[in-house]
N, C-alpha and C. Protein backbone atom coordinates (compact mmCIF):
# COMPACT_ATOMS: atom_id res chain seq x y z
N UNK A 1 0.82 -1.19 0.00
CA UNK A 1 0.00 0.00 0.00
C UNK A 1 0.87 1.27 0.00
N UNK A 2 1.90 1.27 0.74
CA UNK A 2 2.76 2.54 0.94
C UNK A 2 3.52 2.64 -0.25
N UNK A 3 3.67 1.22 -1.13
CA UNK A 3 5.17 1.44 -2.20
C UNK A 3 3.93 2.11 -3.78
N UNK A 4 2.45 1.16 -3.47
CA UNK A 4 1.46 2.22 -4.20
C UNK A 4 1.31 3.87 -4.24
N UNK A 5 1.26 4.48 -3.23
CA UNK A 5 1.15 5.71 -2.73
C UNK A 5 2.31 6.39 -3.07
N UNK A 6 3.85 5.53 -3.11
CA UNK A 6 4.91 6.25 -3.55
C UNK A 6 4.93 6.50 -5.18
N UNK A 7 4.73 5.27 -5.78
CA UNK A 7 4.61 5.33 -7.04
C UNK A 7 3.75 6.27 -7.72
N UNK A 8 2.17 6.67 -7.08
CA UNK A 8 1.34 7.64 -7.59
C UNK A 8 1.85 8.78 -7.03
N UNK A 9 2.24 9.45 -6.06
CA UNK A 9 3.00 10.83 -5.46
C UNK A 9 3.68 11.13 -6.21
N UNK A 10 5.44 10.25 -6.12
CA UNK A 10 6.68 10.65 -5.84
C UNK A 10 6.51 11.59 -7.86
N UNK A 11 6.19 11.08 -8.88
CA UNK A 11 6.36 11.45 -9.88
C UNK A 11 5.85 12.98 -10.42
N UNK A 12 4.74 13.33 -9.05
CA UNK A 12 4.24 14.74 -9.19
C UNK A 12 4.76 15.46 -8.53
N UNK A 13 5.50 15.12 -7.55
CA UNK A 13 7.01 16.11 -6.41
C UNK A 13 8.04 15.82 -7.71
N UNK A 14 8.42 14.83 -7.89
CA UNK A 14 9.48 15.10 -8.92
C UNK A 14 9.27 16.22 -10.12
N UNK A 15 8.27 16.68 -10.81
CA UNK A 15 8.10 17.32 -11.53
C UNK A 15 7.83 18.44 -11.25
N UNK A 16 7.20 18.53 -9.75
CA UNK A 16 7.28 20.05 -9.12
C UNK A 16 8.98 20.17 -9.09
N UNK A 17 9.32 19.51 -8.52
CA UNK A 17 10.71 20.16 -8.07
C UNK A 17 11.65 20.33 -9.53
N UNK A 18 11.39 19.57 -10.52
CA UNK A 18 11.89 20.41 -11.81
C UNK A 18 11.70 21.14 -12.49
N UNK A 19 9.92 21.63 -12.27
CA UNK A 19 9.14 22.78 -12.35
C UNK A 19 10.64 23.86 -11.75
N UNK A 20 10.17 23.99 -10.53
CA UNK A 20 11.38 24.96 -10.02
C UNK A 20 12.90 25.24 -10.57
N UNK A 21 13.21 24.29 -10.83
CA UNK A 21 14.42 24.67 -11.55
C UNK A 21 14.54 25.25 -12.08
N UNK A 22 14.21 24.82 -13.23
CA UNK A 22 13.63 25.33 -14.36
C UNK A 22 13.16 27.10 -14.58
N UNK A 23 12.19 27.00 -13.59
CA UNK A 23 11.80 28.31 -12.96
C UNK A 23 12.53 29.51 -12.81
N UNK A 24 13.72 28.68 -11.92
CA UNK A 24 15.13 29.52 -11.21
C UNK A 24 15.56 30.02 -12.21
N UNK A 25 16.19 28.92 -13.59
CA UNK A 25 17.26 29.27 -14.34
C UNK A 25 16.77 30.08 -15.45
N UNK A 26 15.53 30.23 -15.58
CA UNK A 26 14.74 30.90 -16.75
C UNK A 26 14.57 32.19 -16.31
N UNK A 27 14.17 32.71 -14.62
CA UNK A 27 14.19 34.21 -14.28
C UNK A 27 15.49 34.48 -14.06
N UNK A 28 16.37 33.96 -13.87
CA UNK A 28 17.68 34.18 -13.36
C UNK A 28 18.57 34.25 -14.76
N UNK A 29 18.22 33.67 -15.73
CA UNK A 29 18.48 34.01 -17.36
C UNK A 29 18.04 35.56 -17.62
N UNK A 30 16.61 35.59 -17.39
CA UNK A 30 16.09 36.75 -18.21
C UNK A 30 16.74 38.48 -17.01
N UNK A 31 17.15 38.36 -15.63
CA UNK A 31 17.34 39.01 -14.85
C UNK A 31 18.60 39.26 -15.15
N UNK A 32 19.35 38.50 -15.32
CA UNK A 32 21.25 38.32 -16.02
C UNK A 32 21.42 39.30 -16.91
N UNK A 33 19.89 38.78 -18.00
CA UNK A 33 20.04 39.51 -19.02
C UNK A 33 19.66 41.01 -19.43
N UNK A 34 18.65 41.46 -18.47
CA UNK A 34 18.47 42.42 -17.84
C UNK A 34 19.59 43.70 -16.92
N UNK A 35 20.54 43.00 -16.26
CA UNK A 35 21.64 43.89 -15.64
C UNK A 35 22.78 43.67 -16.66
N UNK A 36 22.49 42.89 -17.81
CA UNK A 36 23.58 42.99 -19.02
C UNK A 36 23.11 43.78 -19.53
N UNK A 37 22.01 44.10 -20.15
CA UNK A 37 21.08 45.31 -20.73
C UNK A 37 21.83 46.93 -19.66
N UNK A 38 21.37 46.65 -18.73
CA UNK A 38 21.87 47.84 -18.17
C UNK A 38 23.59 48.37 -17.76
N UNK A 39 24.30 47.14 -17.85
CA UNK A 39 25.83 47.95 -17.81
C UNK A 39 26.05 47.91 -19.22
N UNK A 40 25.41 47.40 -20.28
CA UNK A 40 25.90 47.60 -22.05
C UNK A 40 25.47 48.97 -21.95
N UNK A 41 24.66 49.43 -22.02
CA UNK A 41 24.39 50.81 -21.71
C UNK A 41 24.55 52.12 -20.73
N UNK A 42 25.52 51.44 -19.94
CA UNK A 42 26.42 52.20 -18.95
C UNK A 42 25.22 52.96 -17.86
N UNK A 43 24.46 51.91 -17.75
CA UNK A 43 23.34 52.93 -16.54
C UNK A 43 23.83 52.53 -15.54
N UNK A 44 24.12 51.46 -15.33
CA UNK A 44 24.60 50.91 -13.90
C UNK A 44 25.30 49.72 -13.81
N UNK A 45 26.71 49.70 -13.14
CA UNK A 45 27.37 48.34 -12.88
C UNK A 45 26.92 47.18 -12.46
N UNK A 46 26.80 45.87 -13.15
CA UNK A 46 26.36 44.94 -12.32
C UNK A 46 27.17 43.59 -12.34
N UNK A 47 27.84 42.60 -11.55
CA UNK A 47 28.05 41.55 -12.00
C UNK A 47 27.15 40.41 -12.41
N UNK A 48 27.31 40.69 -13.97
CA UNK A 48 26.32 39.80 -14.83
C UNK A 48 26.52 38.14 -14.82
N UNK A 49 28.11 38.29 -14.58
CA UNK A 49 28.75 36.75 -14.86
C UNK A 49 28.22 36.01 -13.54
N UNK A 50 28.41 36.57 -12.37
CA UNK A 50 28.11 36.13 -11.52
C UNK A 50 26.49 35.98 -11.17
N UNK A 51 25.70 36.73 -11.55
CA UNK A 51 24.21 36.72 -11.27
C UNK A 51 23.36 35.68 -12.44
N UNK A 52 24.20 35.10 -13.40
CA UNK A 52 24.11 34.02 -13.95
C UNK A 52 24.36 32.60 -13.59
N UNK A 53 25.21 33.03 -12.83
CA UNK A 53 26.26 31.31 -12.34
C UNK A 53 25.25 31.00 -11.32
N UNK A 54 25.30 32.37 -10.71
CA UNK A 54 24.54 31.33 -9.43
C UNK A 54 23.30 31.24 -9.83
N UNK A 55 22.42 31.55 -10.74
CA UNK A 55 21.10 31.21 -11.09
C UNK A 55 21.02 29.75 -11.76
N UNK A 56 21.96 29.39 -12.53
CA UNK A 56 22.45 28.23 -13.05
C UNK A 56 22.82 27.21 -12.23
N UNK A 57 23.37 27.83 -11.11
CA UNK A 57 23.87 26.78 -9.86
C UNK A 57 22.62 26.38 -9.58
N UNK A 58 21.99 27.29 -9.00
CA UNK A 58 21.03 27.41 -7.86
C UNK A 58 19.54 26.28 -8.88
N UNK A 59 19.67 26.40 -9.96
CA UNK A 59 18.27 25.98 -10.62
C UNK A 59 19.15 24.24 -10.87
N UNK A 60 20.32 23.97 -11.15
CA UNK A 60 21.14 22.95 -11.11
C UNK A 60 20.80 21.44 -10.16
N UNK A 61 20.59 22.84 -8.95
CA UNK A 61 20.61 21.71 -7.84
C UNK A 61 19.62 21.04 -7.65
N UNK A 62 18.39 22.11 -7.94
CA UNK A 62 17.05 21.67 -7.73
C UNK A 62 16.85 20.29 -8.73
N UNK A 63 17.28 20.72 -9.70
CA UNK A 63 17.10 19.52 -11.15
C UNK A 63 17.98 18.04 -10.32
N UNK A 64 19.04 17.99 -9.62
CA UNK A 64 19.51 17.22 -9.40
C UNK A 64 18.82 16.61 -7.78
N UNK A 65 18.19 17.29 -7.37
CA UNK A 65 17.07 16.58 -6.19
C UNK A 65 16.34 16.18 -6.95
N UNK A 66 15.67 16.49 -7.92
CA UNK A 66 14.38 15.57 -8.79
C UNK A 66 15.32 14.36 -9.40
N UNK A 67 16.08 14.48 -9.22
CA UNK A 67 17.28 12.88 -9.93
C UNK A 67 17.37 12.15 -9.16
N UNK A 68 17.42 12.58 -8.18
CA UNK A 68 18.02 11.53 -6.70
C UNK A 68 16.82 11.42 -6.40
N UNK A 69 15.58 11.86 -6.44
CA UNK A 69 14.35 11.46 -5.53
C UNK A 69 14.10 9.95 -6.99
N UNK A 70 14.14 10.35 -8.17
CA UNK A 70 13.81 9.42 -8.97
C UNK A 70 14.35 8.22 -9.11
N UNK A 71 15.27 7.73 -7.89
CA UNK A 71 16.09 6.71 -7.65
C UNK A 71 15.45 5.60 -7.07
N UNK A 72 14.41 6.03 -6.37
CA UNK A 72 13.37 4.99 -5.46
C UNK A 72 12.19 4.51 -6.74
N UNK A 73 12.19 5.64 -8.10
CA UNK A 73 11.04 4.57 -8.77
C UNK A 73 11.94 3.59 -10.15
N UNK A 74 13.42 3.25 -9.81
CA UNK A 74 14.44 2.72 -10.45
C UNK A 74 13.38 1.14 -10.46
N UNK A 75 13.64 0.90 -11.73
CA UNK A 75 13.09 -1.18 -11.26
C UNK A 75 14.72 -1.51 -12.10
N UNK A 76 15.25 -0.61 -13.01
CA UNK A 76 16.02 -1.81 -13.81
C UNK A 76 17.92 -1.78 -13.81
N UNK A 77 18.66 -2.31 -13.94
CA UNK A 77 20.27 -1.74 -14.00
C UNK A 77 20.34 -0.44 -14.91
N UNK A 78 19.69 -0.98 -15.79
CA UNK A 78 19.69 0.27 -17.43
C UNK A 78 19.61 1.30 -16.80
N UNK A 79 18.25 1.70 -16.50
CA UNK A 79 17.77 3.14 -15.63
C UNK A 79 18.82 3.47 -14.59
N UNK A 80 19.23 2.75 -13.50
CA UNK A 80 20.19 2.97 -13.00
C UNK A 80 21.35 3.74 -13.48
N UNK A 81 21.92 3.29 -14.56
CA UNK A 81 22.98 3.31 -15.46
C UNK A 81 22.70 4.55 -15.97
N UNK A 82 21.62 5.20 -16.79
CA UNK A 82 21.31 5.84 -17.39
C UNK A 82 21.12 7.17 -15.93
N UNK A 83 20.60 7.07 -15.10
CA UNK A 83 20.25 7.97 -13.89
C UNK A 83 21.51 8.67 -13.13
N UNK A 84 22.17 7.52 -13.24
CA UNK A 84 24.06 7.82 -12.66
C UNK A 84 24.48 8.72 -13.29
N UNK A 85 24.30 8.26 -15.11
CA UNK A 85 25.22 9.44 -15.39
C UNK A 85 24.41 11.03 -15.56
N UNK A 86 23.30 11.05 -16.08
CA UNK A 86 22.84 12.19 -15.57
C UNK A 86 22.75 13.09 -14.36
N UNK A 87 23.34 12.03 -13.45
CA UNK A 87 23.44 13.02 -12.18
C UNK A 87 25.16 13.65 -11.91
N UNK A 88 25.72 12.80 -12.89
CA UNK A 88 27.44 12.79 -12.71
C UNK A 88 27.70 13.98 -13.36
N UNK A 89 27.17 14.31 -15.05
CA UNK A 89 26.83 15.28 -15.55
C UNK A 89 26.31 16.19 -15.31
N UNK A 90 25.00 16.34 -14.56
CA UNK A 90 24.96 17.76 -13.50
C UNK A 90 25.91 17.90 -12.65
N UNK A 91 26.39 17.09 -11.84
CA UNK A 91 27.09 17.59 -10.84
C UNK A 91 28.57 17.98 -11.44
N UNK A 92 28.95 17.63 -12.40
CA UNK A 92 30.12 18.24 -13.24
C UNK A 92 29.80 19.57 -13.31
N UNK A 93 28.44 19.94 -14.19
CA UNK A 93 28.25 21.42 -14.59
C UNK A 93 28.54 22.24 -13.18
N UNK A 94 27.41 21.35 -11.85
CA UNK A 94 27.60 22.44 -11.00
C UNK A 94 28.69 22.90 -10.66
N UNK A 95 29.60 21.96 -10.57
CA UNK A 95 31.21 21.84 -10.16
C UNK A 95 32.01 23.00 -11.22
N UNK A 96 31.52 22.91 -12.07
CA UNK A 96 31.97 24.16 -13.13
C UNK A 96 31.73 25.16 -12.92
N UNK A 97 30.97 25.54 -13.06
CA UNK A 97 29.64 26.58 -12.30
C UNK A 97 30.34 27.73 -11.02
N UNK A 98 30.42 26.68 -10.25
CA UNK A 98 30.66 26.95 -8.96
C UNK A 98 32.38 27.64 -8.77
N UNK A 99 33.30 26.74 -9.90
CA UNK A 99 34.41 27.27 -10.02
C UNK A 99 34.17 28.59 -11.05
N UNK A 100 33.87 28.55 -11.75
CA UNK A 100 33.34 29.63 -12.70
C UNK A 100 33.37 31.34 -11.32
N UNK A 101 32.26 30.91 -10.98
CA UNK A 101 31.70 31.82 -9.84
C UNK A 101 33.11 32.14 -9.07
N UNK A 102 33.79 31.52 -8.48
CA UNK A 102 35.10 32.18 -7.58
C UNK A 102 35.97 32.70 -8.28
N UNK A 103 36.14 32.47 -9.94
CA UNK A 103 36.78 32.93 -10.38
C UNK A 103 36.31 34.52 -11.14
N UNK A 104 35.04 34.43 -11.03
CA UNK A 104 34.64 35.83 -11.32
C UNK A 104 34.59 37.06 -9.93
N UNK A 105 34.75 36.19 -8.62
CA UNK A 105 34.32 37.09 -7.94
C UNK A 105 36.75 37.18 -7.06
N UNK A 106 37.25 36.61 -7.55
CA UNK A 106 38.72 37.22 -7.65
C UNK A 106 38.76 38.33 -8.44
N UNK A 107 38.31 37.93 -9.67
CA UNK A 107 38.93 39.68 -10.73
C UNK A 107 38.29 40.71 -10.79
């Protein structure tokens, strides 16, 4: 009864929580692009590089909790296989990302 209840739930939290991501990296795109709009035009300084990264980080992570929650509706090695590396691959980007970010906020 409970592994029923997981199976009908867990797939509508998973899609909320990539809803959000998603969410993050799309206002945090168009806001980036917005304080790039405004120092191309010299109204006001902003760090663009950085107000990107971490929107990218930040929407990253969320996508990679909807990965790891999708581990409990795994039945096969394949999926497994296939789930690993998509999470190895986000967590590369974030890892990029994240170095990206310290290196913009040195210069």
């Amino acid at each position: 009864m409970l592994e029923q209840l997981i199976e009908q739930i867990l797939p509508v939290i998973i899609s909320v929580i990539e809803l959000i991501g998603i969410f993050i990296v799309t206002v945090g795109t168009l806001r980036a692009f917005f304080y790039y709009l405004l120092d191309l035009f010299k109204i006001k300084k902003y760090p663009v590089k950085h107000e990107l990264a971490n929107a990218l980080a930040t929407g990253l992570e969320f996508k990679m909790a909807a990965e790891i929650l999708k581990t409990v509706l795994i039945t096969s090695l394949s999926e497994l296989t296939v789930l690993g590396c998509i999470i190895l691959l986000r967590a590369l980007l974030s890892l990029l990302i994240h170095i990206e970010m310290k290196n913009v906020e040195e210069a």
